[in-house]
Protein backbone atom coordinates (compact mmCIF):
# COMPACT_ATOMS: atom_id res chain seq x y z
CA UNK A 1 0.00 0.00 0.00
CA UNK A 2 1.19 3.42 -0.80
CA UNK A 3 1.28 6.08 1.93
CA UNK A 4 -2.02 8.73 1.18
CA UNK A 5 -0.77 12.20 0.27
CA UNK A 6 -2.45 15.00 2.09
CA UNK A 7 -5.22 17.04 0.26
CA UNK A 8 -3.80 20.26 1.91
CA UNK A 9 -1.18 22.05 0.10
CA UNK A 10 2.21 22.30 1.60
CA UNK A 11 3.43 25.14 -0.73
CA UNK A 12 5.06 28.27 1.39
CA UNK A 13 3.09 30.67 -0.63
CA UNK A 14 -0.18 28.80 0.79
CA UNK A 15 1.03 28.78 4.32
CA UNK A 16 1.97 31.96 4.73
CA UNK A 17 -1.25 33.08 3.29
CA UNK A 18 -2.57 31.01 5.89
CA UNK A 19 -1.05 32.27 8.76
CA UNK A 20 -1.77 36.06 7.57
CA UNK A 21 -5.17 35.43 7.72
CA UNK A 22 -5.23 33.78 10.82
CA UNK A 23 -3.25 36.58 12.12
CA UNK A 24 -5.68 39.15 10.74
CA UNK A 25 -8.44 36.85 12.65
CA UNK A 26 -6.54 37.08 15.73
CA UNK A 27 -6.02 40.97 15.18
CA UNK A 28 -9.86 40.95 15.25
CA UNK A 29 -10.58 38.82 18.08
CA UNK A 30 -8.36 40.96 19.87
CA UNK A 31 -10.13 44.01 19.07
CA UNK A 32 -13.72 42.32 19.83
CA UNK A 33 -11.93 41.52 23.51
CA UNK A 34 -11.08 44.77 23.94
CA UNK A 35 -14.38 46.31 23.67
CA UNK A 36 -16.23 43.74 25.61
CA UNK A 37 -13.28 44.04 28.49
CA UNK A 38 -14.08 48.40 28.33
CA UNK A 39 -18.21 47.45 27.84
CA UNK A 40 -18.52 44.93 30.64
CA UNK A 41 -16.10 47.46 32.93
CA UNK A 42 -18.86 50.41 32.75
CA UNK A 43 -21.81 47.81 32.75
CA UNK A 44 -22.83 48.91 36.08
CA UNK A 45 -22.97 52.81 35.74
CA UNK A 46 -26.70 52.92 34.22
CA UNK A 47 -27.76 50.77 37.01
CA UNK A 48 -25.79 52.86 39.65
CA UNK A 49 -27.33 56.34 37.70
CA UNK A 50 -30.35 55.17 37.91
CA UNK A 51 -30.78 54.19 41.31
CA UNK A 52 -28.97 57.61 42.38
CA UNK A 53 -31.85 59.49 40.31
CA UNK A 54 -34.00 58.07 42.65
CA UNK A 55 -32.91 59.40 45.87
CA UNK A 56 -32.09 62.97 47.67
CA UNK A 57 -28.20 63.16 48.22
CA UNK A 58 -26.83 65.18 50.38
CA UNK A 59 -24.33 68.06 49.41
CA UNK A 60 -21.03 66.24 49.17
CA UNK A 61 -17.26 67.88 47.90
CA UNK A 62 -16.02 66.43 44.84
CA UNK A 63 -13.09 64.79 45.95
CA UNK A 64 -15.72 62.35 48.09
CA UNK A 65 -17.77 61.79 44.90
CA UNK A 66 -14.59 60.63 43.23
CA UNK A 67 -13.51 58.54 45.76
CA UNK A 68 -17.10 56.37 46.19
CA UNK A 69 -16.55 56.20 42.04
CA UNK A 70 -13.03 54.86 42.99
CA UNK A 71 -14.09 52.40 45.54
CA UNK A 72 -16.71 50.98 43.22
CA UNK A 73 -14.43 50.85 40.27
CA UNK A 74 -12.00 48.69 42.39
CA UNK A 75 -13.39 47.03 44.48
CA UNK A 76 -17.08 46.68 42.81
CA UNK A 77 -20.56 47.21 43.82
CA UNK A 78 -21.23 44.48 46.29
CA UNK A 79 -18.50 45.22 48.68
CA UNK A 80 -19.00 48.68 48.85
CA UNK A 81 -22.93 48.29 49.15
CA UNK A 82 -22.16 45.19 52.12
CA UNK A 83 -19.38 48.04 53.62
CA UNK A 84 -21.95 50.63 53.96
CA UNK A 85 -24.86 48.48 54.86
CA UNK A 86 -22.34 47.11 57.90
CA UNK A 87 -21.51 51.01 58.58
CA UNK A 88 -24.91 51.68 58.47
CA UNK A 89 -26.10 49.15 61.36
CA UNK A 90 -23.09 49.80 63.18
């Protein structure tokens, strides 16, 4: 019996045609990541906007408002909503 020979084409000029358009795939997925990574990282604000339009706030400085921002950015929603809630009671 003689060995089969592979239907795919083993020229260079096919495999690094090959390769540049899996590269340009990758150079896409990449992008798609990127915007789903910066999407799902401000997913919360209309949530968190809408839920502040809903309640009377008293006058705070800026810096503070930027610092709650910060804490939520890090550290997410959940802790800083189970650190107030224990500040709250305490």
């Amino acid at each position: 019996m003689m060995p089969r020979t592979s239907k795919k084409s083993d020229d260079l000029a096919t495999i690094e045609a090959r390769r540049d358009a899996l590269r340009e795939e990758l150079a896409q997925l990449d992008e798609r990541a990127r915007l789903a990574e910066l999407a799902a990282r401000d997913a919360g604000r209309p949530v968190l906007i809408a839920a502040l339009e809903r309640i009377k706030i008293a006058a705070m400085d800026k810096s503070d408002a930027k610092a709650i921002a910060a804490a939520i950015g890090q550290h997410g929603g959940r802790f800083v909503a189970d650190r107030l809630a224990a500040a709250a009671t305490s």
